[in-house]
N, C-alpha and C. Protein backbone atom coordinates (compact mmCIF):
# COMPACT_ATOMS: atom_id res chain seq x y z
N UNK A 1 18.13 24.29 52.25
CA UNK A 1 17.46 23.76 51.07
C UNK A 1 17.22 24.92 50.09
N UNK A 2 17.51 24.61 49.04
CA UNK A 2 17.37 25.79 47.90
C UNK A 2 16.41 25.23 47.13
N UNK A 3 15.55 26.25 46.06
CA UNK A 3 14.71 25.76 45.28
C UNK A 3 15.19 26.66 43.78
N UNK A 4 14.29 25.90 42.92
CA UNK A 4 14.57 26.35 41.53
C UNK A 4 14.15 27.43 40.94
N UNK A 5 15.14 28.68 40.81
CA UNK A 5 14.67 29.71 40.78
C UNK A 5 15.41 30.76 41.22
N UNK A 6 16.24 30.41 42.42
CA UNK A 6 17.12 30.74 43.56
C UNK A 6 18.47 31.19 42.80
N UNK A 7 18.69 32.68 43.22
CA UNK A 7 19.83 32.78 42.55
C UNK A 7 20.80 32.96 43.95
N UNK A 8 21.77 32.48 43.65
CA UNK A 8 23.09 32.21 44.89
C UNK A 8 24.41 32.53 44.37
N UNK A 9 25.02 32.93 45.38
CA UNK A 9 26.47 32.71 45.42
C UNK A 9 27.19 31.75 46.13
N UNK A 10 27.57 30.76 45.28
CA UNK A 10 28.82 29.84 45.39
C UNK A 10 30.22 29.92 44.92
N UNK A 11 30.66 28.44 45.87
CA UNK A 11 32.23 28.62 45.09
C UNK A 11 32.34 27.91 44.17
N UNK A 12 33.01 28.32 43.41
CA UNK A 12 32.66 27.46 41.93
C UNK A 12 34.26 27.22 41.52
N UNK A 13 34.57 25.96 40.89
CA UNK A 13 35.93 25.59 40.64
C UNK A 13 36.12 25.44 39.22
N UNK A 14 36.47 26.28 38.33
CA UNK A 14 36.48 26.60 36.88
C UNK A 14 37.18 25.48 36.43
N UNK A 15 36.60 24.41 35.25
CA UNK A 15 37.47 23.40 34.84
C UNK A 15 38.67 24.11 34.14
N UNK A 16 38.87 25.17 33.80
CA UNK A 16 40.80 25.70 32.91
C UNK A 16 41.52 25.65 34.68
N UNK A 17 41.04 25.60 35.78
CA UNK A 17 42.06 26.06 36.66
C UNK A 17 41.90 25.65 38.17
N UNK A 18 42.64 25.53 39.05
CA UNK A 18 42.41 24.74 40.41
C UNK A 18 41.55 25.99 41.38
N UNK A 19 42.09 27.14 40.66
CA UNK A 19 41.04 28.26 41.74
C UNK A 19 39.61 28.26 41.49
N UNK A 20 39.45 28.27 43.09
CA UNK A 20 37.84 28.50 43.14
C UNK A 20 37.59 29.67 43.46
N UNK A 21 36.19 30.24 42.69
CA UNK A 21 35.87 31.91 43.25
C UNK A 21 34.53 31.83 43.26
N UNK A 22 34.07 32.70 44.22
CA UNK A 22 32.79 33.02 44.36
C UNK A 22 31.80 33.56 43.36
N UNK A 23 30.83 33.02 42.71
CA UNK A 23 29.87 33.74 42.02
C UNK A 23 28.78 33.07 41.69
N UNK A 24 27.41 34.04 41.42
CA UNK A 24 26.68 33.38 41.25
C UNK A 24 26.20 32.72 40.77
N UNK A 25 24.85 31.78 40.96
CA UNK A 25 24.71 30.92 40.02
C UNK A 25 22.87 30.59 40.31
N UNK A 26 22.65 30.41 39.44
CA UNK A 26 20.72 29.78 38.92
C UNK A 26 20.30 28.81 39.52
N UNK A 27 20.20 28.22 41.01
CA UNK A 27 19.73 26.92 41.31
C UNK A 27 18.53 26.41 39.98
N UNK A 28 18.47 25.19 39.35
CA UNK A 28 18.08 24.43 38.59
C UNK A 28 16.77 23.81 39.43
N UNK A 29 17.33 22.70 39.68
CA UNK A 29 17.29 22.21 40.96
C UNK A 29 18.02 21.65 42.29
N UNK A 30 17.59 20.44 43.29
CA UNK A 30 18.48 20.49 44.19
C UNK A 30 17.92 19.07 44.52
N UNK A 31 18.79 17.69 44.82
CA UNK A 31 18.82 16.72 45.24
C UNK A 31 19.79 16.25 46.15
N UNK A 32 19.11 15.26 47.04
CA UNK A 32 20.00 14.73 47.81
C UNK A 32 21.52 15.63 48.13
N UNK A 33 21.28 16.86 48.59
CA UNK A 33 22.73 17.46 48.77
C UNK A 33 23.36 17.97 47.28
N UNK A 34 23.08 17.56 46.21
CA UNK A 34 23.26 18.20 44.87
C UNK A 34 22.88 19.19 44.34
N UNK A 35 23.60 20.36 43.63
CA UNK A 35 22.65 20.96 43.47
C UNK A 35 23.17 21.42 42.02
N UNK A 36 22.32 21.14 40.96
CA UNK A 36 22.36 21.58 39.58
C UNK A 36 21.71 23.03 39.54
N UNK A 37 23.13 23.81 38.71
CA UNK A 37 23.34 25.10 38.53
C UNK A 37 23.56 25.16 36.89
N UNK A 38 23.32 26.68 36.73
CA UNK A 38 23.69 27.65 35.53
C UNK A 38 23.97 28.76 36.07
N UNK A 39 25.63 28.90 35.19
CA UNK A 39 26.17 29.67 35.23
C UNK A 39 25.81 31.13 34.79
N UNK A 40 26.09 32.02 36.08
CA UNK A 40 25.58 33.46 35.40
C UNK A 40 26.94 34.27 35.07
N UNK A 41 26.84 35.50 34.55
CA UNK A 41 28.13 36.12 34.02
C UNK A 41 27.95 37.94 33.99
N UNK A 42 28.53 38.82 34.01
CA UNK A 42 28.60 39.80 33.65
C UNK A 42 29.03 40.42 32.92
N UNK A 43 29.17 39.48 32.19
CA UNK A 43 29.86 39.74 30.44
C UNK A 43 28.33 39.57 29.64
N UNK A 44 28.01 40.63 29.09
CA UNK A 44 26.61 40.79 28.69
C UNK A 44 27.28 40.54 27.00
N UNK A 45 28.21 40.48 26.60
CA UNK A 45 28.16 39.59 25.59
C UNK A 45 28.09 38.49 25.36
N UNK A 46 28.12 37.98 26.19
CA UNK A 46 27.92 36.31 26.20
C UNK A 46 26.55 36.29 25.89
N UNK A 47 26.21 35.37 25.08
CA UNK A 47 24.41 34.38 24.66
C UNK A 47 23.95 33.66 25.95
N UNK A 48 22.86 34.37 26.32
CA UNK A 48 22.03 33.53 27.71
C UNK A 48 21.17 34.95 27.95
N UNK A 49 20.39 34.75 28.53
CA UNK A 49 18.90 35.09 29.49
C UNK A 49 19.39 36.12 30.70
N UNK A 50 19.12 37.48 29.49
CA UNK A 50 19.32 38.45 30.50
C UNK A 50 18.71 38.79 31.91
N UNK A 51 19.45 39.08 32.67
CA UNK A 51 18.85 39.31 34.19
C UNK A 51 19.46 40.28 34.70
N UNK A 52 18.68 41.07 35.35
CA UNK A 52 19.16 42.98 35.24
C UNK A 52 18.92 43.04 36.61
N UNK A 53 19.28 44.68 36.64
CA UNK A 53 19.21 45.13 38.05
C UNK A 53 17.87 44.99 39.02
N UNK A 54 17.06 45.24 37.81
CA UNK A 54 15.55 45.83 38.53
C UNK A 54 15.13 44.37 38.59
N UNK A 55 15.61 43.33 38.54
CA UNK A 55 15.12 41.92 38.41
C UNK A 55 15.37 41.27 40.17
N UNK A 56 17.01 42.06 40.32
CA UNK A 56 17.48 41.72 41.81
C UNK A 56 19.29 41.46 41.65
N UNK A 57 19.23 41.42 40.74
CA UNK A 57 20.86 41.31 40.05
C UNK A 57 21.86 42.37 40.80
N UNK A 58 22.60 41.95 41.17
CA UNK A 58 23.83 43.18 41.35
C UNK A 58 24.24 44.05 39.99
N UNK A 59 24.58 43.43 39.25
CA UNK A 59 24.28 44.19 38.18
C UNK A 59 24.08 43.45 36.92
N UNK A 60 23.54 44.12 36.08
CA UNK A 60 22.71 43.63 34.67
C UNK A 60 23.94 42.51 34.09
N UNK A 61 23.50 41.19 34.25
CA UNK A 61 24.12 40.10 33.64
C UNK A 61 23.38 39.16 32.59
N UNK A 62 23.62 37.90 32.21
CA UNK A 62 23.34 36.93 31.82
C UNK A 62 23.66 35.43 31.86
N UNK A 63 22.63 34.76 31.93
CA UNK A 63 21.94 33.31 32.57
C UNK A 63 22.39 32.72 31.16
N UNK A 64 23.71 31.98 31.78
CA UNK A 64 24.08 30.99 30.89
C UNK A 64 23.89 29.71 30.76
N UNK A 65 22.89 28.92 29.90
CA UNK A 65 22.09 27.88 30.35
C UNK A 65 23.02 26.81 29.13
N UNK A 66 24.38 27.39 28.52
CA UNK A 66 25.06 26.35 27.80
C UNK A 66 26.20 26.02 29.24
N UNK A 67 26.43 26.33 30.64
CA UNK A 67 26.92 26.19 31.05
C UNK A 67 25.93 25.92 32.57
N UNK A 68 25.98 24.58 32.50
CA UNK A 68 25.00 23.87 33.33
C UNK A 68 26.16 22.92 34.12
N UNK A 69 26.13 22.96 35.73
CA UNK A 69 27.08 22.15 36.24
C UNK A 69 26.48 21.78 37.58
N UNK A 70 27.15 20.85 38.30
CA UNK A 70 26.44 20.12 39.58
C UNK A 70 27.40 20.63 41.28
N UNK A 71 26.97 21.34 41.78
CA UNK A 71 27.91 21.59 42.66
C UNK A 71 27.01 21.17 44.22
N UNK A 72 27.91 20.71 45.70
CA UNK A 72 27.38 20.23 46.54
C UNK A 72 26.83 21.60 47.39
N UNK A 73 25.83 21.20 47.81
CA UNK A 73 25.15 22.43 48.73
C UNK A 73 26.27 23.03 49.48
N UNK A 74 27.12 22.14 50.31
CA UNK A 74 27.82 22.86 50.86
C UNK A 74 28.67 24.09 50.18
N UNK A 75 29.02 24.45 49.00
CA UNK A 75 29.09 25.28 48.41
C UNK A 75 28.86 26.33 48.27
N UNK A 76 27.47 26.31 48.56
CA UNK A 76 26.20 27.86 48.43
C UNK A 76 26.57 28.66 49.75
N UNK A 77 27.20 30.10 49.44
CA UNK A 77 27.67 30.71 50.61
C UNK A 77 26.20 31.33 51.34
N UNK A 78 25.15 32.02 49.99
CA UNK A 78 23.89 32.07 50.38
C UNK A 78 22.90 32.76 49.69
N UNK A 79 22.31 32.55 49.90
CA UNK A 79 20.37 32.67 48.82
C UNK A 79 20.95 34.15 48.36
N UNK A 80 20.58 34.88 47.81
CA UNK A 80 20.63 36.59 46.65
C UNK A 80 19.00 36.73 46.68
N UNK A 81 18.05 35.76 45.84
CA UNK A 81 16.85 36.22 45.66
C UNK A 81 16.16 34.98 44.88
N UNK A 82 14.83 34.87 44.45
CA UNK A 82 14.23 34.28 43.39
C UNK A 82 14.06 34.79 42.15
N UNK A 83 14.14 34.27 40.86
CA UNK A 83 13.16 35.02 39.97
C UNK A 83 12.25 34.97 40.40
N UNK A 84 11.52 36.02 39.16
CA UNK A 84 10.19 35.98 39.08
C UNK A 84 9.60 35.01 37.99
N UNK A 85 8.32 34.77 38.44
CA UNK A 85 7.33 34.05 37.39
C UNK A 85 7.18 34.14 36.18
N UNK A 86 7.99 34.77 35.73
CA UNK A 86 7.66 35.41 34.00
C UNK A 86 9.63 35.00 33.29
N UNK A 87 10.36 35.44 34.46
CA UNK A 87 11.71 34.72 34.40
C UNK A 87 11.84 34.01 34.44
N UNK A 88 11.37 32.58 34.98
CA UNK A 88 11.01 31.28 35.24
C UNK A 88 11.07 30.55 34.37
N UNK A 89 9.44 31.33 33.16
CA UNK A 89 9.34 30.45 32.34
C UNK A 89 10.38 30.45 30.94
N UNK A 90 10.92 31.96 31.18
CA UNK A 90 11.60 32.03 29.82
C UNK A 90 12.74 30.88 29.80
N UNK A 91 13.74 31.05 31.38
CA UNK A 91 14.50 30.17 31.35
C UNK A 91 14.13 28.59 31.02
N UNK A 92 12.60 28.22 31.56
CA UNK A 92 12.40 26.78 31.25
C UNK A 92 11.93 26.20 29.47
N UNK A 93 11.60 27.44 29.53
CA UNK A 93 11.58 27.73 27.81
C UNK A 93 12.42 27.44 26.96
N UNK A 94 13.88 28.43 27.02
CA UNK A 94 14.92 27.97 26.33
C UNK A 94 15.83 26.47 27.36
N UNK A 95 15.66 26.52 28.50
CA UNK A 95 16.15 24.95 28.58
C UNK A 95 15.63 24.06 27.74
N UNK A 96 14.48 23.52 27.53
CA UNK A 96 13.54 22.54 26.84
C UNK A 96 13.99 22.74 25.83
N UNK A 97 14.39 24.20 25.01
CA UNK A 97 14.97 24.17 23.35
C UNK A 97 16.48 23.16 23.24
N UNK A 98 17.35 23.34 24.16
CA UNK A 98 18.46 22.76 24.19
C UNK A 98 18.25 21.37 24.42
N UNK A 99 17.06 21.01 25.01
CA UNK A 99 17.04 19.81 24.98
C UNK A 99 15.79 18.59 24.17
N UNK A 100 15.09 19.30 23.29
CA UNK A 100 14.94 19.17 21.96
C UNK A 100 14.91 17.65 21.51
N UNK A 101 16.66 17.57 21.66
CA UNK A 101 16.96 16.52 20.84
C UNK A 101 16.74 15.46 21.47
N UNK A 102 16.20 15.11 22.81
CA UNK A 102 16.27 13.82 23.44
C UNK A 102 14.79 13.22 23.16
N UNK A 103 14.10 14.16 22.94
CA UNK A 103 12.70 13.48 22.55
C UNK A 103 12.65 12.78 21.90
C-alpha cells in the first residue's frame, strides 16, 4: 500500500512507444490497486516542482504535475521516500491551480 506523498520507482510505458522503463514517480493517491501518479524528470528544464537532493532525490529533478497518469500497483518496483510537509503542500497547491477550472 502506498500513500500520497510517496515517491517510487515504477515501470512506466511512455504513450510515443511500446518500451517500458523504470522511473520515478509522485504517488497522488492509491485505490483499489490503482495508483495515480506524476511524473518526475531530470530534465530541470522542464516546468514542475523542484525536488532536490537534500529533499531525498537521487538527483535534483522536477515534479511534473502536467503529466498525471494511472498505473497498477503491481508496477511499483518500490517506496524511495516521502516528502516532506512543506513539499506536500506546495504540490497540493499548484495541483488545485490546474484544476481551477472545474469549480
Amino acid at each position: 500500500m502506498f500513500k500520497a506523498g510517496d515517491i517510487v520507482l515504477a515501470r512506466i510505458q511512455f504513450s510515443d512507444t511500446f518500451e517500458v522503463k523504470v522511473r520515478p514517480v509522485l504517488v497522488l493517491f492509491e485505490e483499489f490497486g490503482n495508483v495515480v501518479v506524476a511524473g518526475i524528470t531530470s530534465n530541470k528544464n522542464m516546468k514542475g516542482i523542484v525536488l532536490t537532493k537534500k529533499e531525498g532525490a537521487v538527483k535534483d529533478s522536477v515534479i511534473k504535475l502536467n503529466y498525471i497518469f494511472t498505473i497498477s500497483e503491481a508496477m511499483i518496483q518500490k517506496r524511495l521516500f516521502n516528502l516532506g510537509t512543506e513539499k506536500k503542500r506546495v504540490v497540493f497547491t499548484e495541483l488545485c491551480k490546474k484544476l481551477e477550472g472545474l469549480k
